[in-house]
N, C-alpha and C. Protein backbone atom coordinates (compact mmCIF):
# COMPACT_ATOMS: atom_id res chain seq x y z
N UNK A 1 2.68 16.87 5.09
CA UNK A 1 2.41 16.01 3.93
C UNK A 1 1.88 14.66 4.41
N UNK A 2 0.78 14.18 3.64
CA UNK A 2 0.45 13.10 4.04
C UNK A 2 1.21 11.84 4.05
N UNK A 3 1.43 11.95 2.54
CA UNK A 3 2.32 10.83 2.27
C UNK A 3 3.52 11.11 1.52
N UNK A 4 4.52 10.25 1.45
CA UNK A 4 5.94 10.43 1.07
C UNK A 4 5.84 9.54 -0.46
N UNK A 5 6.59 9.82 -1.46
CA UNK A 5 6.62 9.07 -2.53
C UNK A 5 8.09 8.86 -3.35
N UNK A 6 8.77 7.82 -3.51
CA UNK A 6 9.20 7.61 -3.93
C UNK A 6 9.42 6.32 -5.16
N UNK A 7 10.20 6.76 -6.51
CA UNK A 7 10.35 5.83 -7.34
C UNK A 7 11.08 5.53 -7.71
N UNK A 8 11.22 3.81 -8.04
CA UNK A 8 12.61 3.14 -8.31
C UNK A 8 12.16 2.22 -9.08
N UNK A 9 12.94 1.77 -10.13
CA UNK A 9 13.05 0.85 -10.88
C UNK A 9 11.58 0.39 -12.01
N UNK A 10 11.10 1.56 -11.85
CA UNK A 10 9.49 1.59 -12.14
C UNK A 10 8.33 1.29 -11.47
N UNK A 11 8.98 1.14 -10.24
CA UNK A 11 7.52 0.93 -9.35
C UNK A 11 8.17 2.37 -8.03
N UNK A 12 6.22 2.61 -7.60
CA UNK A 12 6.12 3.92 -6.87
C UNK A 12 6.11 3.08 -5.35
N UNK A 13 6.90 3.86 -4.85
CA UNK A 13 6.56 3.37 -3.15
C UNK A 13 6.09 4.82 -2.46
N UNK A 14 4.75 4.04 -1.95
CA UNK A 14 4.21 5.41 -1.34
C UNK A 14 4.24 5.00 0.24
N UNK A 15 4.98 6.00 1.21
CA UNK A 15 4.89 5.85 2.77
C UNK A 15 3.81 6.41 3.44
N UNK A 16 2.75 6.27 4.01
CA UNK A 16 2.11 7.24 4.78
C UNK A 16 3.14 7.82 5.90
N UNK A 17 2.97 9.28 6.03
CA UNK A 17 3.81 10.10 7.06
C UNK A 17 2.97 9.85 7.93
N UNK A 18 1.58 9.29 8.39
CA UNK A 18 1.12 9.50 9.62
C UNK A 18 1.52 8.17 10.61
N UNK A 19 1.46 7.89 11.67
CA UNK A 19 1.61 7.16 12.70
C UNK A 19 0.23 6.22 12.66
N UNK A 20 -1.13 6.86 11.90
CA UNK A 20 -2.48 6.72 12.61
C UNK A 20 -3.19 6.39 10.97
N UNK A 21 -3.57 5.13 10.71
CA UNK A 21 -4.66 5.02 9.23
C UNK A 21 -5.49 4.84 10.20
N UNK A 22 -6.74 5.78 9.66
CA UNK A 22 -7.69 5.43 10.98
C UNK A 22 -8.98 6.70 9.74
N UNK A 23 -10.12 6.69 10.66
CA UNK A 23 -11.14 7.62 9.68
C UNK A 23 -10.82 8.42 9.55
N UNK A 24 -10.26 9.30 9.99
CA UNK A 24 -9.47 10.92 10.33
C UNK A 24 -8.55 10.59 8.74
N UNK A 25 -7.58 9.87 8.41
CA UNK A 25 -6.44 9.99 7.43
C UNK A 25 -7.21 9.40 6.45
N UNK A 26 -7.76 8.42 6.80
CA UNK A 26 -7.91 7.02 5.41
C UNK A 26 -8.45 7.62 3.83
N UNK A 27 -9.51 8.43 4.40
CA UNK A 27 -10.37 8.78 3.07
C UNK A 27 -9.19 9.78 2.05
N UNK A 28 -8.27 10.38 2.68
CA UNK A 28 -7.15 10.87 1.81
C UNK A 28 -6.11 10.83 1.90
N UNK A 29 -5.78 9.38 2.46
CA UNK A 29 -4.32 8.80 1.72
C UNK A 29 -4.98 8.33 0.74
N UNK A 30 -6.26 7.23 0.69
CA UNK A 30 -6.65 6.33 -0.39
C UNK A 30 -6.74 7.40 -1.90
N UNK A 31 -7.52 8.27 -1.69
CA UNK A 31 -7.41 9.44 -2.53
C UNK A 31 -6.17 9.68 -3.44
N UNK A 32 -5.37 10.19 -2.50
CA UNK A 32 -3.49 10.58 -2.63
C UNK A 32 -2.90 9.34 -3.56
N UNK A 33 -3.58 8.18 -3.12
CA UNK A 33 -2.74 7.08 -3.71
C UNK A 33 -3.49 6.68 -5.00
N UNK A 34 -4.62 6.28 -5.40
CA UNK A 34 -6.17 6.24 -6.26
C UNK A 34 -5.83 7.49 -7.15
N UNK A 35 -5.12 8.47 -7.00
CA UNK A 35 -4.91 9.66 -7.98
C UNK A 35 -3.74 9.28 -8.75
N UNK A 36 -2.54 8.84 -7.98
CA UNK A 36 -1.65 8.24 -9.25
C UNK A 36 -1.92 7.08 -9.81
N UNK A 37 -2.52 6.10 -9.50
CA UNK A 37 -2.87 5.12 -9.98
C UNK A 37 -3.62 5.62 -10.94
N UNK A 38 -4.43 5.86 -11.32
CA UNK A 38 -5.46 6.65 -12.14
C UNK A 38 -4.72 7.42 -13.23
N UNK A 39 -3.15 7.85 -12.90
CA UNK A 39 -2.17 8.91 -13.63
C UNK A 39 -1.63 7.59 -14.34
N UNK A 40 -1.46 6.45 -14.05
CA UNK A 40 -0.69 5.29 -14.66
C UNK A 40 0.60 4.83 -13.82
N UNK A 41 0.32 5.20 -12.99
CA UNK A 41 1.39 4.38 -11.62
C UNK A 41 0.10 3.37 -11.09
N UNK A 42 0.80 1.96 -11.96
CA UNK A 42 0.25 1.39 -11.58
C UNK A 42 1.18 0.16 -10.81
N UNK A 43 2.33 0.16 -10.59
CA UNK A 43 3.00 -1.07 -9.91
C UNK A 43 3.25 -0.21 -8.29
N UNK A 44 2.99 -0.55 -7.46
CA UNK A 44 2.64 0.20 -5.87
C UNK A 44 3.64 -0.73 -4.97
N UNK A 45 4.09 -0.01 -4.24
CA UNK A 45 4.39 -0.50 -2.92
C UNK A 45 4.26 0.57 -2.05
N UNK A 46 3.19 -0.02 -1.07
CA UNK A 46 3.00 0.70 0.19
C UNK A 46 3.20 0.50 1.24
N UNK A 47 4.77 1.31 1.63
CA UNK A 47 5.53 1.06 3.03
C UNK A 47 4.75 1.60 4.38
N UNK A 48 4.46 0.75 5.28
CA UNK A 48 3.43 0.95 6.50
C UNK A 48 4.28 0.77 7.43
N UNK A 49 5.42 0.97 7.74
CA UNK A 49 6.88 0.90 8.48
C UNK A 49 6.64 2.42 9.55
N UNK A 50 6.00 3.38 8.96
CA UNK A 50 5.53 4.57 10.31
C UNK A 50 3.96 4.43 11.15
N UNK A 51 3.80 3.51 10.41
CA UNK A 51 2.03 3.16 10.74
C UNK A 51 2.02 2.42 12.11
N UNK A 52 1.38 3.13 13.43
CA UNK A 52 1.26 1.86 14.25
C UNK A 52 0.01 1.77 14.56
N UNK A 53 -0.65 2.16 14.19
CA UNK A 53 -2.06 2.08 14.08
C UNK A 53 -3.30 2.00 13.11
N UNK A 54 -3.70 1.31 12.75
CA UNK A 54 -4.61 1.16 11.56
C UNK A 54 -6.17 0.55 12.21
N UNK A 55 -7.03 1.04 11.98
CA UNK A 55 -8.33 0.81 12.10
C UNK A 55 -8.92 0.17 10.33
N UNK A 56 -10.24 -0.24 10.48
CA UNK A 56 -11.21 -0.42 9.11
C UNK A 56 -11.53 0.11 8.15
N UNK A 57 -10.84 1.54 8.66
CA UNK A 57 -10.85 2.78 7.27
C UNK A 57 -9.76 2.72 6.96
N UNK A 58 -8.56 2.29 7.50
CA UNK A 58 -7.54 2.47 7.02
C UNK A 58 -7.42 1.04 6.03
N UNK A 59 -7.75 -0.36 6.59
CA UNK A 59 -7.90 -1.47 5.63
C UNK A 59 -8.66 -1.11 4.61
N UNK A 60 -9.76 -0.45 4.97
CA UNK A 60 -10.68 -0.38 3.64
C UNK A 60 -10.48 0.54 2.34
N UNK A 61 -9.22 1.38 3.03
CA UNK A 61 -8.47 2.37 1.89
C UNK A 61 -7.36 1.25 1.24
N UNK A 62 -6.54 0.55 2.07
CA UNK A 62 -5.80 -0.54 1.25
C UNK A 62 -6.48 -1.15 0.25
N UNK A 63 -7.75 -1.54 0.55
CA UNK A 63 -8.63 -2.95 -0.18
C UNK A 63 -8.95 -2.06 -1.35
N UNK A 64 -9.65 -0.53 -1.21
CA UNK A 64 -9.37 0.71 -2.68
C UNK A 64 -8.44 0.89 -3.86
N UNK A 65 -7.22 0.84 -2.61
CA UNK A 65 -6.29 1.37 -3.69
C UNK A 65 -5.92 -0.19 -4.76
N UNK A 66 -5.90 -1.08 -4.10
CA UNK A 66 -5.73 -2.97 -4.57
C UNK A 66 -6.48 -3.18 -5.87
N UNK A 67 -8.08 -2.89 -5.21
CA UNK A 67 -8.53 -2.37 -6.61
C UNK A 67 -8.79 -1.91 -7.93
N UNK A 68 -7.91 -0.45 -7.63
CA UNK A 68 -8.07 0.81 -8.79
C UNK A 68 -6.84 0.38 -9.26
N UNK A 69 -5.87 -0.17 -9.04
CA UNK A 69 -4.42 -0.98 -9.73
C UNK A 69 -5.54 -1.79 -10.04
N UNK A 70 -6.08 -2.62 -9.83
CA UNK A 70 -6.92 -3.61 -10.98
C UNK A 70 -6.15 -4.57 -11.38
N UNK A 71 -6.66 -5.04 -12.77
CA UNK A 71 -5.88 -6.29 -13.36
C UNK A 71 -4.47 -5.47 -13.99
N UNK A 72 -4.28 -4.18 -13.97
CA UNK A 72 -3.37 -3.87 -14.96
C UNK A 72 -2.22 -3.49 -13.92
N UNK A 73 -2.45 -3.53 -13.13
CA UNK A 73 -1.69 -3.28 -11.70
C UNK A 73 -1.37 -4.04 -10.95
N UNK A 74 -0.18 -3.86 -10.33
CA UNK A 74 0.45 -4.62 -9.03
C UNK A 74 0.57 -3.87 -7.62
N UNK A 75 0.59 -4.91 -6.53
CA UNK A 75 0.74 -3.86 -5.30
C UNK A 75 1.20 -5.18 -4.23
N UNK A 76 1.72 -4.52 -3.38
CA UNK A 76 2.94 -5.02 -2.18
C UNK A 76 2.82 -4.11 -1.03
N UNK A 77 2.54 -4.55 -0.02
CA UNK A 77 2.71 -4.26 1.52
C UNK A 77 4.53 -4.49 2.13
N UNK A 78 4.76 -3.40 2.59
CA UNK A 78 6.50 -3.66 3.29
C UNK A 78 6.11 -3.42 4.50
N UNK A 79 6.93 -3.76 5.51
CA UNK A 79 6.94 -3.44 7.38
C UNK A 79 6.23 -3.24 7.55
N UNK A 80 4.80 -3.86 7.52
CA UNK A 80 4.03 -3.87 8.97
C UNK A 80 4.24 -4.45 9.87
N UNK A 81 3.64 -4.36 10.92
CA UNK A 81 4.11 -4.68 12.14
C UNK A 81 3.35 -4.11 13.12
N UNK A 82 3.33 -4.97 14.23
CA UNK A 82 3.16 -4.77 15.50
C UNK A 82 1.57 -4.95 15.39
N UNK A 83 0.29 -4.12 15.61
CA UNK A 83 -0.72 -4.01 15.52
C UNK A 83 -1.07 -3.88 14.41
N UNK A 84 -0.60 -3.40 13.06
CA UNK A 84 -1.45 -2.80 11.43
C UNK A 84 -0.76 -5.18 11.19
N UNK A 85 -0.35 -5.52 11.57
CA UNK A 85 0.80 -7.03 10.98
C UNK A 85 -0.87 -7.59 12.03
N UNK A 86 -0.95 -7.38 12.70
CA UNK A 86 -2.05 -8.04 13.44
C UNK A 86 -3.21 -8.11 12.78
N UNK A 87 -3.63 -7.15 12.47
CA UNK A 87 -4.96 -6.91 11.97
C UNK A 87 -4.81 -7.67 10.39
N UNK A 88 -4.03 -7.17 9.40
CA UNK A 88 -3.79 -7.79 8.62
C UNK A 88 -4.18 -9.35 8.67
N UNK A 89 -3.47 -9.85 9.29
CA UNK A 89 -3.43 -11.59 9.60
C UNK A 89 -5.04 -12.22 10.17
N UNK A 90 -5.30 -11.00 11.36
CA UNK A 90 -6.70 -11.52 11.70
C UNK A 90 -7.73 -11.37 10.82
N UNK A 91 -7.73 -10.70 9.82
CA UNK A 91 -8.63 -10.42 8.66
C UNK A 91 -8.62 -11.05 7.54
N UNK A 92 -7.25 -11.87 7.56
CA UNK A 92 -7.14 -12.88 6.50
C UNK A 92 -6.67 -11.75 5.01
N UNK A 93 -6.39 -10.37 5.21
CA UNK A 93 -5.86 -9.89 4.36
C UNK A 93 -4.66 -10.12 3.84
N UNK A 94 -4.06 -11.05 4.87
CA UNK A 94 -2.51 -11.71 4.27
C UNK A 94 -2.64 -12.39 3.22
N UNK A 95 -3.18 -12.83 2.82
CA UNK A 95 -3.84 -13.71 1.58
C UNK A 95 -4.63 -12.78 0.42
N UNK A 96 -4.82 -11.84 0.83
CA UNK A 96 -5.25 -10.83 -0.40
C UNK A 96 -3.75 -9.54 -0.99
N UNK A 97 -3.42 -9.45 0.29
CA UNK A 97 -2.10 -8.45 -0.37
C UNK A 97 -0.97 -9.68 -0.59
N UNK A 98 0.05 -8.90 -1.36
CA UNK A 98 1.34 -9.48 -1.25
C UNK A 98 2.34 -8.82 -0.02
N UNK A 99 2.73 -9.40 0.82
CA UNK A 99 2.93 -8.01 2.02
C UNK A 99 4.63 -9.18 2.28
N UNK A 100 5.92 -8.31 1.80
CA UNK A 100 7.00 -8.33 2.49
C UNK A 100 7.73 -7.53 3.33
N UNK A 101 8.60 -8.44 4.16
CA UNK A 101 9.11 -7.25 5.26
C UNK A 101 10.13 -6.33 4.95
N UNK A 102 10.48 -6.04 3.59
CA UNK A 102 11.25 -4.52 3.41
C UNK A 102 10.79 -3.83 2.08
N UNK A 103 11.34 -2.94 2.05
CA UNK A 103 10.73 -2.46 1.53
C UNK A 103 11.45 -2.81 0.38
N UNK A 104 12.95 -2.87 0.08
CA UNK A 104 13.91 -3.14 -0.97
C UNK A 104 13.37 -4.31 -1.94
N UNK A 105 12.68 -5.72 -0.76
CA UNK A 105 12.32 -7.05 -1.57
C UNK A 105 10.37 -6.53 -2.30
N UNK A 106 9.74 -5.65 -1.60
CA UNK A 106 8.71 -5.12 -2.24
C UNK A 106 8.91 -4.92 -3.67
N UNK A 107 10.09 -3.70 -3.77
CA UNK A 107 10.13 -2.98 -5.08
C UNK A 107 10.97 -3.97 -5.78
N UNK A 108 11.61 -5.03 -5.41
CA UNK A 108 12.10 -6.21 -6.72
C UNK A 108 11.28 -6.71 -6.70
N UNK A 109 9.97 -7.02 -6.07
CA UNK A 109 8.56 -8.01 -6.36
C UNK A 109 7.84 -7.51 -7.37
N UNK A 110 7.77 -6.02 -6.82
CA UNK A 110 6.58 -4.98 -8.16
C UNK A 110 7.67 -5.26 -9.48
N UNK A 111 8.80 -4.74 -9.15
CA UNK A 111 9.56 -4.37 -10.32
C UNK A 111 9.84 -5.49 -11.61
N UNK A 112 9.31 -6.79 -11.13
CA UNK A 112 9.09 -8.04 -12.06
C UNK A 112 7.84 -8.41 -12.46
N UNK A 113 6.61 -7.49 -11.56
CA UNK A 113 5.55 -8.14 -11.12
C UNK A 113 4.58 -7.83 -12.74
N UNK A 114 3.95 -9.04 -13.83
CA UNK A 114 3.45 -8.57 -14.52
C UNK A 114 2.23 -7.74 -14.67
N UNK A 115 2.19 -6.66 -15.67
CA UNK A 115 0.64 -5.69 -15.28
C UNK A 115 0.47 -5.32 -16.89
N UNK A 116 -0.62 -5.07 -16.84
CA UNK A 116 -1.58 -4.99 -17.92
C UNK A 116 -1.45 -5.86 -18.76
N UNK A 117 -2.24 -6.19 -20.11
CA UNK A 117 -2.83 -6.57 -20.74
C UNK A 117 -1.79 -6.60 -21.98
């Protein structure tokens, strides 16, 4: 399985199971994730806590899914770290996601966080 999903309090936390966001995964986690959003899961947290590797397909599937939540949607980054916490920061994407370090303070961020219209 690609990714793991769980829901609490009305917001979806989706884990990637892979170790690797990279061209090989990106085009269908973003997919995997862009499909419930699209279903009306729109408050997200995406735990990157198994991720130690992320390349430009894998950011550029984050910057997708950020997106397709839209204005009616919310979304939160938990545990990154190490190299995916690097890249993040050097890209200045820290300033475009909301990104905390657990996953627990994520889903009380979404779970207040206002969405739609």
């Amino acid at each position: 399985e690609l990714i793991e999903v769980e829901h609490r309090e009305g917001v979806t936390v989706v884990a990637p199971a892979v170790p690797r966001l990279d061209a090989a995964i990106a085009p269908a986690f973003r997919q995997a994730v862009v499909d419930r959003v699209e279903r009306g899961e729109r408050r997200l947290v995406l735990d990157l806590g198994r991720v130690e590797f992320m390349d430009s397909s894998g950011l550029g599937a984050l910057v997708s899914i950020l997106k397709a939540a839209g204005s009616q949607g919310a979304m939160a980054l938990c545990q990154a770290r190490g190299s995916v916490q690097g890249l993040l920061t050097l890209t200045r994407m820290d300033r475009v996601f909301r990104i905390v370090p657990t996953r627990d303070e994520a889903v009380a961020l979404m779970a207040a966080a206002p969405t739609g219209p």
